[in-house]
Protein backbone atom coordinates (compact mmCIF):
# COMPACT_ATOMS: atom_id res chain seq x y z
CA UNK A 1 129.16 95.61 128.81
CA UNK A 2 125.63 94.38 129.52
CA UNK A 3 125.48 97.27 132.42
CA UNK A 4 126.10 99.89 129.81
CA UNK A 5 123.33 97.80 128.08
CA UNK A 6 121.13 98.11 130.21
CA UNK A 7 121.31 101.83 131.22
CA UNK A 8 121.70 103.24 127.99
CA UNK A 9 118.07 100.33 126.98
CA UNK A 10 116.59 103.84 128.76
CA UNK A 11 116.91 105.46 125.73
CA UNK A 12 115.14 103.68 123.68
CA UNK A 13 113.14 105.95 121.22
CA UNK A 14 110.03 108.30 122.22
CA UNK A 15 107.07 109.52 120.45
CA UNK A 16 107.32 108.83 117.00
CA UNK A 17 105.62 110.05 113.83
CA UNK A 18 102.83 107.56 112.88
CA UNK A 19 102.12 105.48 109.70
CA UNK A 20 99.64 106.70 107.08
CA UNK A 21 97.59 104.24 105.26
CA UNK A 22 96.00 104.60 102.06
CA UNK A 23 92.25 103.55 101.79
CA UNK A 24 91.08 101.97 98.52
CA UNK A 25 88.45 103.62 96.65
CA UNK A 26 84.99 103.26 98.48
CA UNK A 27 84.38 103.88 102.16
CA UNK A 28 87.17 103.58 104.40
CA UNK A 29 87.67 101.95 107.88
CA UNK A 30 90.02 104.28 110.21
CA UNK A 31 92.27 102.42 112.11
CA UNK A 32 92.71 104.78 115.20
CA UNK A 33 94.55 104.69 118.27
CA UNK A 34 92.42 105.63 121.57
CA UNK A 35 94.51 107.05 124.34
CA UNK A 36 93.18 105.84 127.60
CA UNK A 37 94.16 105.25 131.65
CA UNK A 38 93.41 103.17 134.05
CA UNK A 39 94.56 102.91 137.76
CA UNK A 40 96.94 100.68 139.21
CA UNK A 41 97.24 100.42 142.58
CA UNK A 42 96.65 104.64 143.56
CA UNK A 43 99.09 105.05 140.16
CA UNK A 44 98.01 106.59 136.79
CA UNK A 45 98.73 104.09 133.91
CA UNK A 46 98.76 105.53 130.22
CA UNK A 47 97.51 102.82 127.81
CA UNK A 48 96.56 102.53 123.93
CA UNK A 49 94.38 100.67 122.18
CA UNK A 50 94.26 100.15 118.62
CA UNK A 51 90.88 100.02 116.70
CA UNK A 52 89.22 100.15 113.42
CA UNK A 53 86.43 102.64 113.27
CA UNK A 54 84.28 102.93 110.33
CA UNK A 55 84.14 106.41 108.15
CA UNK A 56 86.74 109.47 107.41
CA UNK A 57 87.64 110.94 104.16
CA UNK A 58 90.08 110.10 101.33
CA UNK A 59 93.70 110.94 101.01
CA UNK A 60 96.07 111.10 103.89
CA UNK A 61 94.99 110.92 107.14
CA UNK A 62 96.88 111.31 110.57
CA UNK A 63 95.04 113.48 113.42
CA UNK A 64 94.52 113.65 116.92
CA UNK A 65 91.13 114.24 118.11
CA UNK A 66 89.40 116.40 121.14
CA UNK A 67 90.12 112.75 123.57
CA UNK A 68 93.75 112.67 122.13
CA UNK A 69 92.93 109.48 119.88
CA UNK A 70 95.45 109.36 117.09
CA UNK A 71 93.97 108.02 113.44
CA UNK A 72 97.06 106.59 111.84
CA UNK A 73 95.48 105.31 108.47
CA UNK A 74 92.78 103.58 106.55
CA UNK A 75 91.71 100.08 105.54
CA UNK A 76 89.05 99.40 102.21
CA UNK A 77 85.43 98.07 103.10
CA UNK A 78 83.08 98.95 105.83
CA UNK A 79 82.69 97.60 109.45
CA UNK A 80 80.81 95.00 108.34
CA UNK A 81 83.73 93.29 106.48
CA UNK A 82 85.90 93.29 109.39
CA UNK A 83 83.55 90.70 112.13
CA UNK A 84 85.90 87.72 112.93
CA UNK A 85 86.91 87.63 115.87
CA UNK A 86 90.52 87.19 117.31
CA UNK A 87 92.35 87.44 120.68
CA UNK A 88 93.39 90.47 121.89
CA UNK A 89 97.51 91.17 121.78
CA UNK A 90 99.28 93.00 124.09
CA UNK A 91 102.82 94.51 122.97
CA UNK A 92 105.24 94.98 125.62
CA UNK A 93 107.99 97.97 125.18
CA UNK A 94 111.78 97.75 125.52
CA UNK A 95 113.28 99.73 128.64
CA UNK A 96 112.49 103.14 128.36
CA UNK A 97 109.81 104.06 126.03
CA UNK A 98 105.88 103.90 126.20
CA UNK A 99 103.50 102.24 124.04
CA UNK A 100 104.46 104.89 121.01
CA UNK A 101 107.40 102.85 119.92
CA UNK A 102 104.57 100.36 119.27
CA UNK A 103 102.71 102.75 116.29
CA UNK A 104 104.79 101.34 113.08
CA UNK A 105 103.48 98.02 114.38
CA UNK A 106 100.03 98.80 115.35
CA UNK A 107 98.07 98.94 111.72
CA UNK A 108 99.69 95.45 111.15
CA UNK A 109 97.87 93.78 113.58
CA UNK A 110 94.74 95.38 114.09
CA UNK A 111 93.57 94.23 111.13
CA UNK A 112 94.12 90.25 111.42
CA UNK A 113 95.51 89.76 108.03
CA UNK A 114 99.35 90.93 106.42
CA UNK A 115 99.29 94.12 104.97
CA UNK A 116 101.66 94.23 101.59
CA UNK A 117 103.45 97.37 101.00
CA UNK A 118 102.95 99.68 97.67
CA UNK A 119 104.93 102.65 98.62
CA UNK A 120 108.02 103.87 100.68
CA UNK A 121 107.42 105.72 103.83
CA UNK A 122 109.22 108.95 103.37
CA UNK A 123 111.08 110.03 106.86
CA UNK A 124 109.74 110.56 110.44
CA UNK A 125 109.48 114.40 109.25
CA UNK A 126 105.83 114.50 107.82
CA UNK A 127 106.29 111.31 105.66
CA UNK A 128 103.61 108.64 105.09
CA UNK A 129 103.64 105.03 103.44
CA UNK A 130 100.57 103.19 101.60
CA UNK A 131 99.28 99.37 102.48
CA UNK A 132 96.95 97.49 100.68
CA UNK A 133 95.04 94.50 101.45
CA UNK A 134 96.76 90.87 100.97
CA UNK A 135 95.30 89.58 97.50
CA UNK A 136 92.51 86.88 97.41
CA UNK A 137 95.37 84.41 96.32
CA UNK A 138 97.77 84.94 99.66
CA UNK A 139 94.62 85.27 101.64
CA UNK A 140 93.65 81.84 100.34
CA UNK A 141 96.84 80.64 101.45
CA UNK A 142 96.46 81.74 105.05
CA UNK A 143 93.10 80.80 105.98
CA UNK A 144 92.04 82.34 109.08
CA UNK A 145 94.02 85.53 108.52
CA UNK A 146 90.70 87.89 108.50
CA UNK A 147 88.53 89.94 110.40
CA UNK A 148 89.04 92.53 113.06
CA UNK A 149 91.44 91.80 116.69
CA UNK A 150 91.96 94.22 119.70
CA UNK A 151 95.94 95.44 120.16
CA UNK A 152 96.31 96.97 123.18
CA UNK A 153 99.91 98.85 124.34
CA UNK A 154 100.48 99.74 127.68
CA UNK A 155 103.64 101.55 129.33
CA UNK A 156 104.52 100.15 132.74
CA UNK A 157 104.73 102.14 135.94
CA UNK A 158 107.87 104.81 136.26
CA UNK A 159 107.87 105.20 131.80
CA UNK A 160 106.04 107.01 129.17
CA UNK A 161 102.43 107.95 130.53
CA UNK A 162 102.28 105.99 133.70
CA UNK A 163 103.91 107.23 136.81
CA UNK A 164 103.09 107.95 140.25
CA UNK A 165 100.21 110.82 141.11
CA UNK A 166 102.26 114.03 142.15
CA UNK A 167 105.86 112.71 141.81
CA UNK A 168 108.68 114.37 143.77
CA UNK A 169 111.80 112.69 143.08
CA UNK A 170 110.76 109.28 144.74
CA UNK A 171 109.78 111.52 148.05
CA UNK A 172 106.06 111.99 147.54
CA UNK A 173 103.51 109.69 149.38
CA UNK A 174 102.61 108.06 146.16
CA UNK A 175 105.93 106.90 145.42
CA UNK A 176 107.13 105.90 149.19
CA UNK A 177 107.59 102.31 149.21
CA UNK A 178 107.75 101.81 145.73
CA UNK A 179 110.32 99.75 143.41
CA UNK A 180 110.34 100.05 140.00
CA UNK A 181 111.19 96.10 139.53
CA UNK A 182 110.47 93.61 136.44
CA UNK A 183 108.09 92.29 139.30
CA UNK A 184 105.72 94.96 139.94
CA UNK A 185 105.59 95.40 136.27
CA UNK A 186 104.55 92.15 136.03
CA UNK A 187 102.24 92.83 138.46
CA UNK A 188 100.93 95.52 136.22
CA UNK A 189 100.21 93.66 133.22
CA UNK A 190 98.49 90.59 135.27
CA UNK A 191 95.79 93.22 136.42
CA UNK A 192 95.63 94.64 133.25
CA UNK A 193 95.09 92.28 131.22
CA UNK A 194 92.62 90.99 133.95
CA UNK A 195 90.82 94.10 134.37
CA UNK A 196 90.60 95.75 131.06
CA UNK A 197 91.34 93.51 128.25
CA UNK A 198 89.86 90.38 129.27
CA UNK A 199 86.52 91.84 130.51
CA UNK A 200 86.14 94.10 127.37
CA UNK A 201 86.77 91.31 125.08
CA UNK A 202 83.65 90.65 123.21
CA UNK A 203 84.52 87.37 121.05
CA UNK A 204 84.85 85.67 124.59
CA UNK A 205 82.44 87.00 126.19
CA UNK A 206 81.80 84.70 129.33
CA UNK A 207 84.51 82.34 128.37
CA UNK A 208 86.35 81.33 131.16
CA UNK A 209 88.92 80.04 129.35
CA UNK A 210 89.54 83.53 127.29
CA UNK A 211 93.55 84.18 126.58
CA UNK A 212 95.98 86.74 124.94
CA UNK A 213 98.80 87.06 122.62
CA UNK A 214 102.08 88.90 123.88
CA UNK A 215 104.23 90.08 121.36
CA UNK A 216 107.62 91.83 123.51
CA UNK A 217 110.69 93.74 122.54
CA UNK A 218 113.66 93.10 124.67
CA UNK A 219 112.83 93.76 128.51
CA UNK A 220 108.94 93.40 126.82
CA UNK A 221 110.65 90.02 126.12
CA UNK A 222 111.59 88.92 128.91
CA UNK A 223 108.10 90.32 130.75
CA UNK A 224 106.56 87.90 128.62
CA UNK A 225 108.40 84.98 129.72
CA UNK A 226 107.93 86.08 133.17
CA UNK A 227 104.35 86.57 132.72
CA UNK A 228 103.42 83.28 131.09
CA UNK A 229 105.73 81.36 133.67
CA UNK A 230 103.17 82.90 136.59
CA UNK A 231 100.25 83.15 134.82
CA UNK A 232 99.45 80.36 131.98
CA UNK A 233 96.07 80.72 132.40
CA UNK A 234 95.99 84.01 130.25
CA UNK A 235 98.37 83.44 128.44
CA UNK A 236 97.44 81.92 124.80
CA UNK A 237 101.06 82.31 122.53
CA UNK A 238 104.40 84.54 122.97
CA UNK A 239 106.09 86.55 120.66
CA UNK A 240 109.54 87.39 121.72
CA UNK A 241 111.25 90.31 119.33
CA UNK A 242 115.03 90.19 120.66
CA UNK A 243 114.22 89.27 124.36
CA UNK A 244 116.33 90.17 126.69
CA UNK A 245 117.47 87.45 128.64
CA UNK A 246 118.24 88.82 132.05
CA UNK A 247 117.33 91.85 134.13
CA UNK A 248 117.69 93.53 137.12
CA UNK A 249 121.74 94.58 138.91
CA UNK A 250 120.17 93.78 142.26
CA UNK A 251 123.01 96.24 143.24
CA UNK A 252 124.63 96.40 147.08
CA UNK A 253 123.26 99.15 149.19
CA UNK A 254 119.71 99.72 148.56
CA UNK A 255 116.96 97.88 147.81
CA UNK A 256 114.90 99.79 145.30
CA UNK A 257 112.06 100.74 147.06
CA UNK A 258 112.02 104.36 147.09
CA UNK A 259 113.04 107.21 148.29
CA UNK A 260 116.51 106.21 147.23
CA UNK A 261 119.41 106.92 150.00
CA UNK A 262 121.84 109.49 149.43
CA UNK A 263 124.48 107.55 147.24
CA UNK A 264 122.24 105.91 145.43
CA UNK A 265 120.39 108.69 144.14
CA UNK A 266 123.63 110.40 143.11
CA UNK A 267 124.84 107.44 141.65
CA UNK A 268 121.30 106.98 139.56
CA UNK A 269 121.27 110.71 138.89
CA UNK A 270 124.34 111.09 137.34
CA UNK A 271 124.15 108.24 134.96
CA UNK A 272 120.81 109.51 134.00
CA UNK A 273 121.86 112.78 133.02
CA UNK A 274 125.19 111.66 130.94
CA UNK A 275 123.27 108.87 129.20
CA UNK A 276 120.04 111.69 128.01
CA UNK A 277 122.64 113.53 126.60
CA UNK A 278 121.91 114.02 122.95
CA UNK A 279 125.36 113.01 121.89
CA UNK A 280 125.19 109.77 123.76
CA UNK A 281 121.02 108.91 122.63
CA UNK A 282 122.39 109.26 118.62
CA UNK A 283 125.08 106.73 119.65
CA UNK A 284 123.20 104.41 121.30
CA UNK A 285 120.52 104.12 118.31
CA UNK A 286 123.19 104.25 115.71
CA UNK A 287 124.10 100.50 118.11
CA UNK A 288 120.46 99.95 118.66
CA UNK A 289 118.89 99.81 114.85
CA UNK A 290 120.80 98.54 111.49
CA UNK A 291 119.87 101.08 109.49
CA UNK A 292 120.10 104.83 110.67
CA UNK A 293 117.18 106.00 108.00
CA UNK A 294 114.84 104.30 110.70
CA UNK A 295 115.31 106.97 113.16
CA UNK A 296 116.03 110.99 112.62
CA UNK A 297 116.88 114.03 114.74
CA UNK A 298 113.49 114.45 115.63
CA UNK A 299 113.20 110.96 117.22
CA UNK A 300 116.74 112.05 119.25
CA UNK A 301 114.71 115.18 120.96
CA UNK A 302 111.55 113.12 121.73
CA UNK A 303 113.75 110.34 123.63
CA UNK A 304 114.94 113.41 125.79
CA UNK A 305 111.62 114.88 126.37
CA UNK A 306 110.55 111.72 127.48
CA UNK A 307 113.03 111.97 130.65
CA UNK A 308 112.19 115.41 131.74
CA UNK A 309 109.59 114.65 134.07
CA UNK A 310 109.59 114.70 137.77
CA UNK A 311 110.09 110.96 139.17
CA UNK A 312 112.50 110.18 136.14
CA UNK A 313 115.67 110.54 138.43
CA UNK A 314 114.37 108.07 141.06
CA UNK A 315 112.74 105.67 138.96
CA UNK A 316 116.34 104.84 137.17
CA UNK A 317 117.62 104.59 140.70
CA UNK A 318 115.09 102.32 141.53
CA UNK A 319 115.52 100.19 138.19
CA UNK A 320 119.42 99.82 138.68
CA UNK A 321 118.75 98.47 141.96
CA UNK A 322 115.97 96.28 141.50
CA UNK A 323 116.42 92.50 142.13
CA UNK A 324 115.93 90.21 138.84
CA UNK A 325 112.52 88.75 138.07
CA UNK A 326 111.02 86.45 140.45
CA UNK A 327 110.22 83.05 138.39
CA UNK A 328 107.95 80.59 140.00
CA UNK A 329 109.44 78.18 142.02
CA UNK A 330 110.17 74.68 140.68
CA UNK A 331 111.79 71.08 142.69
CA UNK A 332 111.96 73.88 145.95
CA UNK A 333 114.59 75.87 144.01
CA UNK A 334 113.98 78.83 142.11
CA UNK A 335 114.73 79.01 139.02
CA UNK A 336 116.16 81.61 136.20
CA UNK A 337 115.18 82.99 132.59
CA UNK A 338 116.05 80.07 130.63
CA UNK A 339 115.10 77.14 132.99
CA UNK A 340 111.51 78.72 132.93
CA UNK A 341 111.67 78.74 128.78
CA UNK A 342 111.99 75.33 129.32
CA UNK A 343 108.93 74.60 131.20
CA UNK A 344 106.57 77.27 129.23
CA UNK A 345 103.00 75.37 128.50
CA UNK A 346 102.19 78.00 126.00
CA UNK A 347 103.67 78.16 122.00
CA UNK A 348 106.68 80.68 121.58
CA UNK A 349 107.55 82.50 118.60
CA UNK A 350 111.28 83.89 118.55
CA UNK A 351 111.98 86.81 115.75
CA UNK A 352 115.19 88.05 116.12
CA UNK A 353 117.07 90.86 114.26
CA UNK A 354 120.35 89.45 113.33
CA UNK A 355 121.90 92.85 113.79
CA UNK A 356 121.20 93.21 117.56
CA UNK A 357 124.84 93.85 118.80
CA UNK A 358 123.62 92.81 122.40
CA UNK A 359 121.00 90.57 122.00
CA UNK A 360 122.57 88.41 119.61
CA UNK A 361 121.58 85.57 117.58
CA UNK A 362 123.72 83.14 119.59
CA UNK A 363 121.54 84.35 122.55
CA UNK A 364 118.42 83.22 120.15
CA UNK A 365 119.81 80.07 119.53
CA UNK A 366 120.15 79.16 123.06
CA UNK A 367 116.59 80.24 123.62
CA UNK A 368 115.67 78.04 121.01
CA UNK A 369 117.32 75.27 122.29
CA UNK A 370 116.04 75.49 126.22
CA UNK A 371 112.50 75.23 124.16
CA UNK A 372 113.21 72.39 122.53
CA UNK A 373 113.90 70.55 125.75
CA UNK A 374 110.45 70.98 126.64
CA UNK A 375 108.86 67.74 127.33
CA UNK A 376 105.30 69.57 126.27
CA UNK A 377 103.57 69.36 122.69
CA UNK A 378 103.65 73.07 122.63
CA UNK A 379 105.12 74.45 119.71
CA UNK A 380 108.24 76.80 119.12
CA UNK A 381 109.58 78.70 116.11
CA UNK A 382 112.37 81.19 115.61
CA UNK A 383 112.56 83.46 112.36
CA UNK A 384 116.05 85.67 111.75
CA UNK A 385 115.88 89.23 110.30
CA UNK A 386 118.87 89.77 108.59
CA UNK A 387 119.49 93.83 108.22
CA UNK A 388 117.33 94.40 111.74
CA UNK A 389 118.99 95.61 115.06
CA UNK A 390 117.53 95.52 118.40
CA UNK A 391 113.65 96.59 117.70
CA UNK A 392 112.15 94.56 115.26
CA UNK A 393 108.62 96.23 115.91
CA UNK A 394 109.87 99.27 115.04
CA UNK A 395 112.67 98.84 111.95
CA UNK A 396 110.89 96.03 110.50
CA UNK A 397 106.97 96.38 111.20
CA UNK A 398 106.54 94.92 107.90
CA UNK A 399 107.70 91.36 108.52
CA UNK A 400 107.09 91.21 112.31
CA UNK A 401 103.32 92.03 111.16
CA UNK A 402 102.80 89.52 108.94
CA UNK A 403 104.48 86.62 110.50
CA UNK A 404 103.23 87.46 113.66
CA UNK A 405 99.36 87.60 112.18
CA UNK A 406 100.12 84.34 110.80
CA UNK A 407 101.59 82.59 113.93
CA UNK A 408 98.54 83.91 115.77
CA UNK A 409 95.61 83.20 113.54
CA UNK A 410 96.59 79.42 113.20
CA UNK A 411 95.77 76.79 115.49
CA UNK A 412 98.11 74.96 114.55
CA UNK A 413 101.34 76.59 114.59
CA UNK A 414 103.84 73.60 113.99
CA UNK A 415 106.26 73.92 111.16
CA UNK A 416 104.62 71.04 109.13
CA UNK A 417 101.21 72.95 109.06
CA UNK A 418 101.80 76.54 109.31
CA UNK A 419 104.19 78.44 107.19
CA UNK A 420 105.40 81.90 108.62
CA UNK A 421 107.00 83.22 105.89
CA UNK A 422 105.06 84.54 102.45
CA UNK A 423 104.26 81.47 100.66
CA UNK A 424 103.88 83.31 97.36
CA UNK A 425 107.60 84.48 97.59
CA UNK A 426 109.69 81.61 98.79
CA UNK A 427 109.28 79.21 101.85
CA UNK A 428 112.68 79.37 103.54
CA UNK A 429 113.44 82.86 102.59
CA UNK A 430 111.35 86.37 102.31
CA UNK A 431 112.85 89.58 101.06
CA UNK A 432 110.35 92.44 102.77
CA UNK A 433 111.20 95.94 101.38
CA UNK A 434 110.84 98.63 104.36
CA UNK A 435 111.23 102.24 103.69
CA UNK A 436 114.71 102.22 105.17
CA UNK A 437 116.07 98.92 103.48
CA UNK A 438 115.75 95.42 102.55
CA UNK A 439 115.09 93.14 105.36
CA UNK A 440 115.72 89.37 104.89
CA UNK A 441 113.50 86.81 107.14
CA UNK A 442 114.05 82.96 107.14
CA UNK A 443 113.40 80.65 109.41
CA UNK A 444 116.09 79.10 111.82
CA UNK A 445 115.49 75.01 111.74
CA UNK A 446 116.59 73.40 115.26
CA UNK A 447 119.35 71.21 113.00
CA UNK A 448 120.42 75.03 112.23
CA UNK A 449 120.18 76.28 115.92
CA UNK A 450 123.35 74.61 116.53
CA UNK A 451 125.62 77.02 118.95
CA UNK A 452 129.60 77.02 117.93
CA UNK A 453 132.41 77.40 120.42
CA UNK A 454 132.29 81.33 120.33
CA UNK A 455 128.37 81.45 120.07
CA UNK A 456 128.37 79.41 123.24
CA UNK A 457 131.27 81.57 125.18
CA UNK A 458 128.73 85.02 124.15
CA UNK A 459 125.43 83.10 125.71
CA UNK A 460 127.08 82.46 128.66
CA UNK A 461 127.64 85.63 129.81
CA UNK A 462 123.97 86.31 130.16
């Protein structure tokens, strides 16, 4: 089951239609996404990153300008209002998609304090929604939740906007020799965040000791884990929306470095073209999210434009053979997933949709646990969404937003300081209206974490 999992994770949805934010009255800040590229290693890497830019008029507001930067709403006050300082984050896609699936999730964080909502957001089909500022009072009860922070979004090598120069089907001389593993994307993201966020961080200018937040969705998920395992040195707090806990078939008969061999490539062709099907992409999100007003028809066609390109066929080769991640090495054994959880120097914040038919929340649970073996004073916490599937970022930007702003403005993230949840509402339980339904958050205690019989039987298959 986890191999149809895994192939149909491909699917995941494309470009979406962004979020509209109301300004107040007054002059408004724009918060605008700036499509930009770097170079990885001879490859062409697509990348976003989220600002707030002061100016614009009134009313709705979603464009695209002469550089391709998309404005996808507007905050009240004026540049000057917005000068704290936070880390940078860095959200990390499921399988599949680029940085777009990112957008519902992008105006939340940005601006370093929880938005409330006033209004619905009508659907994907020219609709819009309204935000307004946190009150004084909830502000007051969240110190540290202000100013301005850098969210960056990057898709990894062989997805979205970054693939080889010239690609041929895994046969041109940019793609010979390469594998489209969990480790080269790893790869990826260490240079990145070395090479472009880091160094254009202005807060820490100079600071050595500089660090980012990752907030990933499934394989994003499991990236992170991977990431802060190799790298703890950049790595300030994770955020792990539904992680997946294993990847990569390793499968006989190839190793994924391209070109792909003759079976293999019919193998990884054919799947590829029965799983872009239309038929089978409405399935798989009608599995994927917990409530089908979150995605439309129009998201269905984008998810099948996004695997018309020309290295698509060999990439999904590549990924189906592709070893699994390689962890750092620990008492001259390597170790897995979960053993690494356990020896994570960083704090780790689990939100989990409850709906997630693969991902489940007995897979959660035993996350939870393997970090609460850790022998560290780092800090872990694990919030359920009831009424959320597989993409929390995306069906419930509301709730992952705000918790997430609060988990990464506070220094002291332990459950006795530092309540994720809104305080004004009710401590152990949050009712968050999206536009598609009623999402319920409360956090999972580790008396509560508790695995049954069957619970135990699921997690043990991955």
């Amino acid at each position: 089951m986890f191999i149809f999992f895994l192939l149909l994770q491909l699917l995941l949805p494309s470009l979406l239609h962004l979020l509209i934010i109301f300004g107040k009255e007054g002059e408004a800040l724009t918060v605008t996404i700036q499509r930009k590229s770097w170079d990885f290693r001879g490859h062409h890497i697509g990348y976003e990153e989220a600002v707030l830019l002061e100016g614009g008029s009134h009313g709705n507001d979603h464009r695209t300008n002469d550089n391709n930067d998309i404005t996808i709403g507007r905050l009240s006050g004026r540049e000057g209002d917005y000068v704290t300082c936070n880390s940078p984050v860095l959200l990390l896609n499921g399988f599949g998609v680029g940085s777009f699936h990112q957008h519902r999730l992008f105006p939340h964080l940005v601006h370093a304090s929880p938005f409330k909502k006033e209004n619905s957001l009508n659907d994907d089909k020219g609709g819009s929604a309204s935000f307004t500022d946190i009150n004084s009072q909830e502000m007051a009860a969240a110190p540290g939740l202000s100013g301005q922070r850098k969210v960056y979004g990057i898709d990894y090598l062989g997805q979205g906007r970054s693939w080889p120069r010239n690609c041929n089907d895994g046969n041109s001389d940019g793609e010979k020799g390469l594998i489209y593993s969990i480790d080269t994307w790893a790869d990826q993201i260490i240079e990145f965040i070395e090479e472009i966020i880091l160094k254009n961080d202005s807060c820490n200018a100079g600071d050595d000791t500089k660090k980012v937040h990752l907030i990933g969705n499934s394989v994003g998920g499991h990236l992170s884990v991977l990431l802060a395992s190799k790298r703890p040195d950049l790595i300030e707090s994770i955020c792990l929306l539904n992680a997946t806990p294993v990847w990569g078939l390793n499968l006989f008969g190839w190793s994924g470095h391209l070109p792909p061999p003759m079976i293999p490539r019919m193998i990884g062709r054919y799947l590829f073209d029965r799983i872009r099907d239309l038929e089978t992409i409405e399935k798989y999100l009608e599995a994927a999210y917990a409530n089908r007003g979150a995605f439309d028809d129009t998201l269905m066609k984008q998810i099948r434009e996004c695997t018309e390109g020309k290295g698509g066929h060999a990439a999904f080769a590549s990924i189906m053979y592709a070893p699994p991640a390689t962890f750092p090495v620990a008492n001259n054994e390597s170790q897995g997933f979960y053993k690494n959880l356990e020896r994570l120097k960083c704090d780790v914040l689990l939100i989990f949709g409850k709906e997630d038919p693969w991902c489940t929340p007995a897979i959660a649970k035993k996350m939870f646990q393997n970090l609460s073996s850790r022998g560290n004073s780092a800090v872990h916490r694990y919030v359920e969404l009831e009424n959320v599937g597989h993409c929390p970022n995306h069906e419930s930007p509301t709730a992952v937003g705000y918790i997430a702003n609060r988990w990464m403005a506070s220094k002291d993230r332990s459950q006795h300081e530092l309540s994720l949840l809104d305080e004004q509402k009710a401590r152990d339980q949050w009712i968050v209206e999206e536009p598609w339904g009623t999402v319920i958050a409360r956090e999972v205690n580790e008396r509560d974490a508790s695995l049954t019989r069957m619970e135990k039987l699921i997690a043990s298959f991955v």
